[in-house]
PDB file of N, CA and C in Angstrom:
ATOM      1  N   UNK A   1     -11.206   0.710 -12.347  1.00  0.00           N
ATOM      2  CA  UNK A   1      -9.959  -0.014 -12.231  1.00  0.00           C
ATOM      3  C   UNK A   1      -9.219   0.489 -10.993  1.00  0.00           C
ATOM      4  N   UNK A   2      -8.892  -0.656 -10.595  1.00  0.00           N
ATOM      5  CA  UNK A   2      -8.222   0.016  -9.105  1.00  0.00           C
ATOM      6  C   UNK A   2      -6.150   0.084  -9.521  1.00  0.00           C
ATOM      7  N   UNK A   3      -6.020   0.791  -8.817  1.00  0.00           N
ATOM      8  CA  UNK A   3      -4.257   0.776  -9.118  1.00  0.00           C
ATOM      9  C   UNK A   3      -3.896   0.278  -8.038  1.00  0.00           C
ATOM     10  N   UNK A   4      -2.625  -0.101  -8.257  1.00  0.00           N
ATOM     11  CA  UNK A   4      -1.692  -0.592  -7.373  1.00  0.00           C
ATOM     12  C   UNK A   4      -0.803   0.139  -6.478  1.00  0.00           C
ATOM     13  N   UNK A   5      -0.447  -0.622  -5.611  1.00  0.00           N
ATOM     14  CA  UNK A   5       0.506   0.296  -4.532  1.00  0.00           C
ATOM     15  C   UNK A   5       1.445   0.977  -5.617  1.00  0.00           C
ATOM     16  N   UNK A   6       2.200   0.371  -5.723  1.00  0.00           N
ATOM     17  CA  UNK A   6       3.360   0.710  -6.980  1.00  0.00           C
ATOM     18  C   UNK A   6       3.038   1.045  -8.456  1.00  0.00           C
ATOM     19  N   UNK A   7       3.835   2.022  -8.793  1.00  0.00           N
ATOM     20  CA  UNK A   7       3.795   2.349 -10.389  1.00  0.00           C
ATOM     21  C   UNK A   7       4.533   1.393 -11.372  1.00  0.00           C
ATOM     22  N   UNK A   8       6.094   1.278 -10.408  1.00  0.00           N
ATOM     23  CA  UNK A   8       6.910   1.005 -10.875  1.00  0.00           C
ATOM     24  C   UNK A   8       6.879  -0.693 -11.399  1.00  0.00           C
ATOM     25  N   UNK A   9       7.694  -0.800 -12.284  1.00  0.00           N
ATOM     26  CA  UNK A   9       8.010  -2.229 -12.829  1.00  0.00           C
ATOM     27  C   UNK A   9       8.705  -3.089 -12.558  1.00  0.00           C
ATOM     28  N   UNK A  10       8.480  -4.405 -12.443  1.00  0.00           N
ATOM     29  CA  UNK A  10       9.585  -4.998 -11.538  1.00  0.00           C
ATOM     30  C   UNK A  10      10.747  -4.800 -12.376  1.00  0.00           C
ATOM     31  N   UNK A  11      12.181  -5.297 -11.937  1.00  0.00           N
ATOM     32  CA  UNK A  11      13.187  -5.522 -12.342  1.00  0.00           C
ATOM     33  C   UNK A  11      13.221  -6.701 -13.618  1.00  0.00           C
ATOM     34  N   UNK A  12      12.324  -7.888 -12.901  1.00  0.00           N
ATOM     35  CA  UNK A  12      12.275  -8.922 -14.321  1.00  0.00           C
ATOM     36  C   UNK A  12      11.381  -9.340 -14.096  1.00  0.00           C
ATOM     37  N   UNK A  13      10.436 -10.008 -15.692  1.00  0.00           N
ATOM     38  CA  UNK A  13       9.084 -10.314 -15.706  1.00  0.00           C
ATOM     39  C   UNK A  13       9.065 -11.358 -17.368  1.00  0.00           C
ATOM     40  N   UNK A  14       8.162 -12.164 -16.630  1.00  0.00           N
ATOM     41  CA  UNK A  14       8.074 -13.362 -17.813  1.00  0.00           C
ATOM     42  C   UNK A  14       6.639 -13.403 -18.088  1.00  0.00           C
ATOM     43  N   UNK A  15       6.433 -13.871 -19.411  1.00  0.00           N
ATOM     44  CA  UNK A  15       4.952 -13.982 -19.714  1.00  0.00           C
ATOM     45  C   UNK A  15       4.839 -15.302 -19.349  1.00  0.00           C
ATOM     46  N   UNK A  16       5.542 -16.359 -18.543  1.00  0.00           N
ATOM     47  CA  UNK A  16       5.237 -17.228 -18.713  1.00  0.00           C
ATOM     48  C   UNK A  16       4.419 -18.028 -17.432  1.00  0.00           C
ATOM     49  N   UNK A  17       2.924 -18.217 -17.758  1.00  0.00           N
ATOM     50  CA  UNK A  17       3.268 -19.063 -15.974  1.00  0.00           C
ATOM     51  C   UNK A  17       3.501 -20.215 -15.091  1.00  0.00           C
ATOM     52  N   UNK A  18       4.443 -20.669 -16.002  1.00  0.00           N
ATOM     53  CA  UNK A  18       5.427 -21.522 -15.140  1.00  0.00           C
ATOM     54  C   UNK A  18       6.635 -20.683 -14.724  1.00  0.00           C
ATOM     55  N   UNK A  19       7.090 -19.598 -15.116  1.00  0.00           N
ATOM     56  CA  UNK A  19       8.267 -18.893 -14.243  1.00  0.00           C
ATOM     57  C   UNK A  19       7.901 -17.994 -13.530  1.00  0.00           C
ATOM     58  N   UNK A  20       8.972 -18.288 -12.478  1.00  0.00           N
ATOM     59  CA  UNK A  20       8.798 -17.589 -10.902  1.00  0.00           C
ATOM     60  C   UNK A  20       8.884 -16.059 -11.175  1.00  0.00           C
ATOM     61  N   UNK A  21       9.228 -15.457 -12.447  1.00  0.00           N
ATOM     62  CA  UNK A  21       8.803 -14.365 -12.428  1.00  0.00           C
ATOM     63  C   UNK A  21       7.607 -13.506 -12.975  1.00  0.00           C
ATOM     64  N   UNK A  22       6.615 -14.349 -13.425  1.00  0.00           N
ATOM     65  CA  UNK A  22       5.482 -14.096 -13.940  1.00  0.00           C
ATOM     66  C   UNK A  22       4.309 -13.360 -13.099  1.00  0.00           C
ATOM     67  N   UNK A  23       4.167 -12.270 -13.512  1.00  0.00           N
ATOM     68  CA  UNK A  23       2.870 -11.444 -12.819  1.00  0.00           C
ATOM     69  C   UNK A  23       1.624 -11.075 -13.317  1.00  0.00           C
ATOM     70  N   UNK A  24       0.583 -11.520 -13.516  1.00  0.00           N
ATOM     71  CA  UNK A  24      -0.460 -12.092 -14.494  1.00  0.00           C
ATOM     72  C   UNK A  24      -1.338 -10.391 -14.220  1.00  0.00           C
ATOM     73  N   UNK A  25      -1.364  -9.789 -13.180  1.00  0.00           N
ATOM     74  CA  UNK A  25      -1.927  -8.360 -12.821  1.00  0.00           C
ATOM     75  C   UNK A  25      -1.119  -7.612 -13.531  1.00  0.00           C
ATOM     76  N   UNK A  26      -0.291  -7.824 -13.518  1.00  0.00           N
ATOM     77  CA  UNK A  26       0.421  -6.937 -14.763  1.00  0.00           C
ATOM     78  C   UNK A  26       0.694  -6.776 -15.986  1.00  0.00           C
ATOM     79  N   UNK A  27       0.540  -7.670 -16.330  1.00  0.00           N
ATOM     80  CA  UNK A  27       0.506  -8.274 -18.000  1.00  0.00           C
ATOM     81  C   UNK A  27      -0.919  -7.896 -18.172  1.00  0.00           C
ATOM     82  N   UNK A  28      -2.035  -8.061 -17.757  1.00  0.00           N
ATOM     83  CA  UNK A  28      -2.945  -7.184 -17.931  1.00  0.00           C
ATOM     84  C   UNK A  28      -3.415  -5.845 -18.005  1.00  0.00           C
ATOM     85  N   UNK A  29      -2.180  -5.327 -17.742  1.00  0.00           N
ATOM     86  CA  UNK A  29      -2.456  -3.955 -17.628  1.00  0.00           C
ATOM     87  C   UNK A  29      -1.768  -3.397 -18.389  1.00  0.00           C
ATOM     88  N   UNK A  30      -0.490  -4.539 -18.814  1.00  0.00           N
ATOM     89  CA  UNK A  30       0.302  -4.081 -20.131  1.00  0.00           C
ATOM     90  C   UNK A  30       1.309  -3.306 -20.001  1.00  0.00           C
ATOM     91  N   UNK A  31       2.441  -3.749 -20.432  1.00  0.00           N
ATOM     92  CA  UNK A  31       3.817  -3.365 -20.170  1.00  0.00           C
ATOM     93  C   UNK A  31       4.266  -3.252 -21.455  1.00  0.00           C
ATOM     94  N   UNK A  32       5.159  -1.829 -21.801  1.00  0.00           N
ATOM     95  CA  UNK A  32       5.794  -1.717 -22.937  1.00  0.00           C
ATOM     96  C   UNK A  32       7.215  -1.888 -22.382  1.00  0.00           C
ATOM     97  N   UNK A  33       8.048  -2.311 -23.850  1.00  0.00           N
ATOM     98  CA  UNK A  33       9.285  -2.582 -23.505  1.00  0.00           C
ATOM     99  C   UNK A  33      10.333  -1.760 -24.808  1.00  0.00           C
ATOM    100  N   UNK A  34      10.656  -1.231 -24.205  1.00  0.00           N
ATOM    101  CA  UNK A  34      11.719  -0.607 -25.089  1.00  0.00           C
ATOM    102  C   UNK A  34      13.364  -1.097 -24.997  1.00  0.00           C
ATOM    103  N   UNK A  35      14.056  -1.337 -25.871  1.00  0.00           N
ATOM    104  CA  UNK A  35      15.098  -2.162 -26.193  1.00  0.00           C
ATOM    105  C   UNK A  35      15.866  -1.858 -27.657  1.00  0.00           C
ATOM    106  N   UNK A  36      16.922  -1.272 -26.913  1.00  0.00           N
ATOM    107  CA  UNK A  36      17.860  -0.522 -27.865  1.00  0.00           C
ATOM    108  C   UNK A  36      17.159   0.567 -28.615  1.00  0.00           C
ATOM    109  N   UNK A  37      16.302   1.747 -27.879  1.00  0.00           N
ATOM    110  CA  UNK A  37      15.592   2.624 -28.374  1.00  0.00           C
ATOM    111  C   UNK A  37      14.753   2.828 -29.337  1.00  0.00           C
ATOM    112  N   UNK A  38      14.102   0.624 -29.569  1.00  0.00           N
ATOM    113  CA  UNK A  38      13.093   0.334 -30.299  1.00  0.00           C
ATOM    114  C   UNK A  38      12.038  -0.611 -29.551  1.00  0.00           C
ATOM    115  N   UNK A  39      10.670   0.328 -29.856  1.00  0.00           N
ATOM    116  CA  UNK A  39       9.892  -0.466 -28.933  1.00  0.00           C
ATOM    117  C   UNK A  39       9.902  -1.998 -29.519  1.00  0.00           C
ATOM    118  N   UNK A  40       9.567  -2.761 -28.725  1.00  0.00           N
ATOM    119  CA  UNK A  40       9.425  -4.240 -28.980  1.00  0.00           C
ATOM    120  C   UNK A  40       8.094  -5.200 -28.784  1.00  0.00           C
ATOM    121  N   UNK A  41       7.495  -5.980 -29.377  1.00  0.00           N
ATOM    122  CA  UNK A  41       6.081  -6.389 -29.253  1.00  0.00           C
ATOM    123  C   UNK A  41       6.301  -7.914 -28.723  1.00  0.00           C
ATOM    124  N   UNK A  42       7.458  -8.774 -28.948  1.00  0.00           N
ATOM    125  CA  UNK A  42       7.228 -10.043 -29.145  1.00  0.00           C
ATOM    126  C   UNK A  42       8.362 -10.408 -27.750  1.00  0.00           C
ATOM    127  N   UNK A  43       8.162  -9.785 -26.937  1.00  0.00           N
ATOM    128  CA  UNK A  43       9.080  -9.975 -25.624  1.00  0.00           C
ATOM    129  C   UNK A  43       8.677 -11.333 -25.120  1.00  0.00           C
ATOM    130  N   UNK A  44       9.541 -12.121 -24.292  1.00  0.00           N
ATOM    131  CA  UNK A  44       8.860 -13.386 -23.830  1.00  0.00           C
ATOM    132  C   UNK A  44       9.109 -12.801 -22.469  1.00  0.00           C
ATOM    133  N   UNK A  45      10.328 -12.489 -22.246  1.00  0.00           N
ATOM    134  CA  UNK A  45      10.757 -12.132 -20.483  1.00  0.00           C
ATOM    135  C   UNK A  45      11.968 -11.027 -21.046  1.00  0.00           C
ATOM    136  N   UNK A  46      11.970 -10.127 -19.796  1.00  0.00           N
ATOM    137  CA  UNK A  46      12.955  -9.191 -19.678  1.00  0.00           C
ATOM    138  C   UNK A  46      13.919  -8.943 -18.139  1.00  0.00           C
ATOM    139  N   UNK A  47      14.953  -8.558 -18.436  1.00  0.00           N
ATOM    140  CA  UNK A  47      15.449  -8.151 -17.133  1.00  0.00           C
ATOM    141  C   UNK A  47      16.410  -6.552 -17.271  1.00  0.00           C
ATOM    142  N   UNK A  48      15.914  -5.789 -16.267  1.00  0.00           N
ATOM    143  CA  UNK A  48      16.370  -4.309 -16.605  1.00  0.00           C
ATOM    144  C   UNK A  48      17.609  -4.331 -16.243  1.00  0.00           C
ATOM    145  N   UNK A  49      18.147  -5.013 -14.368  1.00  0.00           N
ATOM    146  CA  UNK A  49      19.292  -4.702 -14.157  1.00  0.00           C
ATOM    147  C   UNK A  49      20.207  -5.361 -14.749  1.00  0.00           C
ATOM    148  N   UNK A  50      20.095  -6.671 -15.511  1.00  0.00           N
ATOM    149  CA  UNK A  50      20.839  -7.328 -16.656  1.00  0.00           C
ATOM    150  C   UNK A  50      21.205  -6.827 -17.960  1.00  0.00           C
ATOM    151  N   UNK A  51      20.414  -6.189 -18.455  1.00  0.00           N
ATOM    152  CA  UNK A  51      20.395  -5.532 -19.831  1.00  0.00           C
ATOM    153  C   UNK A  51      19.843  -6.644 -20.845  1.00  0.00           C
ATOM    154  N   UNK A  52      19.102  -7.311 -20.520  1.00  0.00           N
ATOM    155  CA  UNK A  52      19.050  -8.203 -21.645  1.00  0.00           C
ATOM    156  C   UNK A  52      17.192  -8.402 -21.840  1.00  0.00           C
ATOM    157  N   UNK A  53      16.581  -8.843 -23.002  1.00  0.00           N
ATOM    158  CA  UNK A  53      15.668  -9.325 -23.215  1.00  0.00           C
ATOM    159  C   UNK A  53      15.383 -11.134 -24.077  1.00  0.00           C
ATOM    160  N   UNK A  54      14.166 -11.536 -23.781  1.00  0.00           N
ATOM    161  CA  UNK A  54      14.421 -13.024 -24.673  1.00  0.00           C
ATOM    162  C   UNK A  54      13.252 -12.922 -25.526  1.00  0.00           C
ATOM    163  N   UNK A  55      13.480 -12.677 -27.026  1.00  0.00           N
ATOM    164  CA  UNK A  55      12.563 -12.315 -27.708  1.00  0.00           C
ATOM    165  C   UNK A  55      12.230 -14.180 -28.382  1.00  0.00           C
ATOM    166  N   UNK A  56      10.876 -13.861 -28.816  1.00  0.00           N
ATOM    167  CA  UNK A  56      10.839 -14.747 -29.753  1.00  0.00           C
ATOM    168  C   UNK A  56      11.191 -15.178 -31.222  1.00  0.00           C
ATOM    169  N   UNK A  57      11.122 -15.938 -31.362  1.00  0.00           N
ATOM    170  CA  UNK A  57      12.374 -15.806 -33.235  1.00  0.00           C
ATOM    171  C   UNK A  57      11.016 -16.864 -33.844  1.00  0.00           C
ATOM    172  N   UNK A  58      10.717 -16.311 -34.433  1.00  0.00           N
ATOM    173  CA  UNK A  58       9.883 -16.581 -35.690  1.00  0.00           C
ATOM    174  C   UNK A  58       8.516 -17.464 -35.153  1.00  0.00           C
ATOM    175  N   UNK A  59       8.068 -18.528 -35.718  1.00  0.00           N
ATOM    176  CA  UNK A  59       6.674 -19.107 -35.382  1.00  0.00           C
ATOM    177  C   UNK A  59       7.317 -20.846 -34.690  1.00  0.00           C
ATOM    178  N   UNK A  60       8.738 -21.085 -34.447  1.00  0.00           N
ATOM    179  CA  UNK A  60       8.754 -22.229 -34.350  1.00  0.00           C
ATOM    180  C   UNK A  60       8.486 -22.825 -32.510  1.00  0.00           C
ATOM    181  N   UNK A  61       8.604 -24.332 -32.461  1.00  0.00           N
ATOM    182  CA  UNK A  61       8.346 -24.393 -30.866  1.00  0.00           C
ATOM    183  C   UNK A  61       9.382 -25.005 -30.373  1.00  0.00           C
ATOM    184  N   UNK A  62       9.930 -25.008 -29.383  1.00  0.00           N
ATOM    185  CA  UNK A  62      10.619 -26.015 -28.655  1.00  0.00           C
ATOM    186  C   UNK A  62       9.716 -27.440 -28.064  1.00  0.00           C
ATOM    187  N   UNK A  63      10.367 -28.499 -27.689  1.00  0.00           N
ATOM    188  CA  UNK A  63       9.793 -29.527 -27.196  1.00  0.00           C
ATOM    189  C   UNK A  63       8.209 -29.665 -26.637  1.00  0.00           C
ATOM    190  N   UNK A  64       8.390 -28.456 -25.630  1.00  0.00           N
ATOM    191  CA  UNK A  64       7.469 -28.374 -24.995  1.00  0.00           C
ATOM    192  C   UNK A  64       6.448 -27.440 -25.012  1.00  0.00           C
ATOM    193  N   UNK A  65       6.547 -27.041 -26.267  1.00  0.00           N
ATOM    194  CA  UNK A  65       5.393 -26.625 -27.112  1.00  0.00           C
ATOM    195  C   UNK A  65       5.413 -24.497 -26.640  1.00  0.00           C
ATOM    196  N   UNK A  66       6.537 -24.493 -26.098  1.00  0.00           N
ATOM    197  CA  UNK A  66       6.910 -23.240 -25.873  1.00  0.00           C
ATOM    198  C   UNK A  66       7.354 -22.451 -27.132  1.00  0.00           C
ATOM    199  N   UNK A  67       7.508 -21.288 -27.475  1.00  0.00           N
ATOM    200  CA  UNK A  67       8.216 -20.511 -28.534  1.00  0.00           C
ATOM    201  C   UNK A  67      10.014 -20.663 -28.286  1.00  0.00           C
ATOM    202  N   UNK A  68      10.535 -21.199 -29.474  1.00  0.00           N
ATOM    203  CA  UNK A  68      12.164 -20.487 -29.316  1.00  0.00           C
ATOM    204  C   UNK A  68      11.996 -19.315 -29.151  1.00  0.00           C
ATOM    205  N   UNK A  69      12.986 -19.502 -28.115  1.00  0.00           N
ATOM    206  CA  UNK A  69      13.436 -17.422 -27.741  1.00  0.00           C
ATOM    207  C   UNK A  69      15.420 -17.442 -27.773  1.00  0.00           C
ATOM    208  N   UNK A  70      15.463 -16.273 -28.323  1.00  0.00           N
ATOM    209  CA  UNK A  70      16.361 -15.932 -28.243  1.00  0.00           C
ATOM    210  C   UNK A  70      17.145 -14.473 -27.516  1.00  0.00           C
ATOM    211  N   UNK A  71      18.113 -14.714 -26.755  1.00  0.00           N
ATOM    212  CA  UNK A  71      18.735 -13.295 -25.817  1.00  0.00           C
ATOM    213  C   UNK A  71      19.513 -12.603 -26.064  1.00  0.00           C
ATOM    214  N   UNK A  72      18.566 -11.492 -26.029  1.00  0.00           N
ATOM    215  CA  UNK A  72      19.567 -10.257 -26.791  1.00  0.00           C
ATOM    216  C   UNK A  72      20.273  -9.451 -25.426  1.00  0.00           C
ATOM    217  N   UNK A  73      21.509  -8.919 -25.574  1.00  0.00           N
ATOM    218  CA  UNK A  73      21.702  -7.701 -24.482  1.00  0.00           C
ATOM    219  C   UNK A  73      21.712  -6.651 -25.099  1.00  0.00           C
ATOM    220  N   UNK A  74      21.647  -5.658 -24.406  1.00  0.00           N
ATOM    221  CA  UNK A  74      21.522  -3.985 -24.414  1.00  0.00           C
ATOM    222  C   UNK A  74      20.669  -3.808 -23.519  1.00  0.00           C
ATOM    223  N   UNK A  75      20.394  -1.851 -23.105  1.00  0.00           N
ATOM    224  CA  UNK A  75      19.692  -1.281 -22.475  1.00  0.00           C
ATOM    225  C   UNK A  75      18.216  -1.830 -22.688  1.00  0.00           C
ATOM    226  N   UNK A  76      17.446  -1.457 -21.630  1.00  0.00           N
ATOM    227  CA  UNK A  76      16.201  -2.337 -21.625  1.00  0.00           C
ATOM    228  C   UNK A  76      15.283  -1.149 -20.650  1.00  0.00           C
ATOM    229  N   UNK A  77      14.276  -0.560 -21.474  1.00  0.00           N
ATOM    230  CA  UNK A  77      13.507   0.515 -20.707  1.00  0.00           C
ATOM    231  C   UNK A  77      11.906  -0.477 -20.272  1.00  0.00           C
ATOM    232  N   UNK A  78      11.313  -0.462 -19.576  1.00  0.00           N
ATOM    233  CA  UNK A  78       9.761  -1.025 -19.500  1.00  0.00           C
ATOM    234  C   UNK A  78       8.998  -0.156 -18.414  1.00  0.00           C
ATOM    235  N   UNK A  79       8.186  -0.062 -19.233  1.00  0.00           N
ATOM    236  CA  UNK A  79       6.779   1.440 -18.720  1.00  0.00           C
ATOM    237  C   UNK A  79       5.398   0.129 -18.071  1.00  0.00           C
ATOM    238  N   UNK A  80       4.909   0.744 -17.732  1.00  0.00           N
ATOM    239  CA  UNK A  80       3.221   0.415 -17.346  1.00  0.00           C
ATOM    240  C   UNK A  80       2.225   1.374 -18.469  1.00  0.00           C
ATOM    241  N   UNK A  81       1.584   0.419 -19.701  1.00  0.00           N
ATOM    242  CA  UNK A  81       1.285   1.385 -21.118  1.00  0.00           C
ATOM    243  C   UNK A  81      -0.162   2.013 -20.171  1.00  0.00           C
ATOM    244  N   UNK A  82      -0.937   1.642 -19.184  1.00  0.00           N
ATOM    245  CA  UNK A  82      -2.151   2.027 -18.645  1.00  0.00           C
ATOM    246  C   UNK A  82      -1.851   3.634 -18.429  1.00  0.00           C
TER     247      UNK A  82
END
């Protein structure tokens, strides 16, 4: 496995790839997210210098066949789990 220039994590990152902040090399390599000093599994997108995360809320979809998410604020830690 080769590493990357950088360790570090971006500022904000979406699983999604239709958003401009989505990084598919990285999501492969797996990012933990910690949020309000509980790790979190069901992140959709995060932003550190915001404080906020958009989790998913239960099994339902929006229109477009996406997950409802809902945005929480507080502190927002995210590691590289590799």
């Amino acid at each position: 496995m080769t590493d990357t220039p950088s360790q570090t994590v971006p500022d904000r990152l979406s699983v999604h790839p239709s958003s401009p902040f989505y990084n598919e090399e990285l999501l492969e390599r797996g990012i933990g997210i910690r949020f309000k000093g509980v790790e979190k599994t069901n992140v959709e997108e995060y932003c550190i210098s915001e404080g906020w995360v958009r989790v998913a809320v239960g099994k339902t979809l929006d229109r477009r066949g996406n997950p409802m998410t809902m945005k929480l604020s507080g502190p927002v830690e995210a590691w590289i789990k590799d």
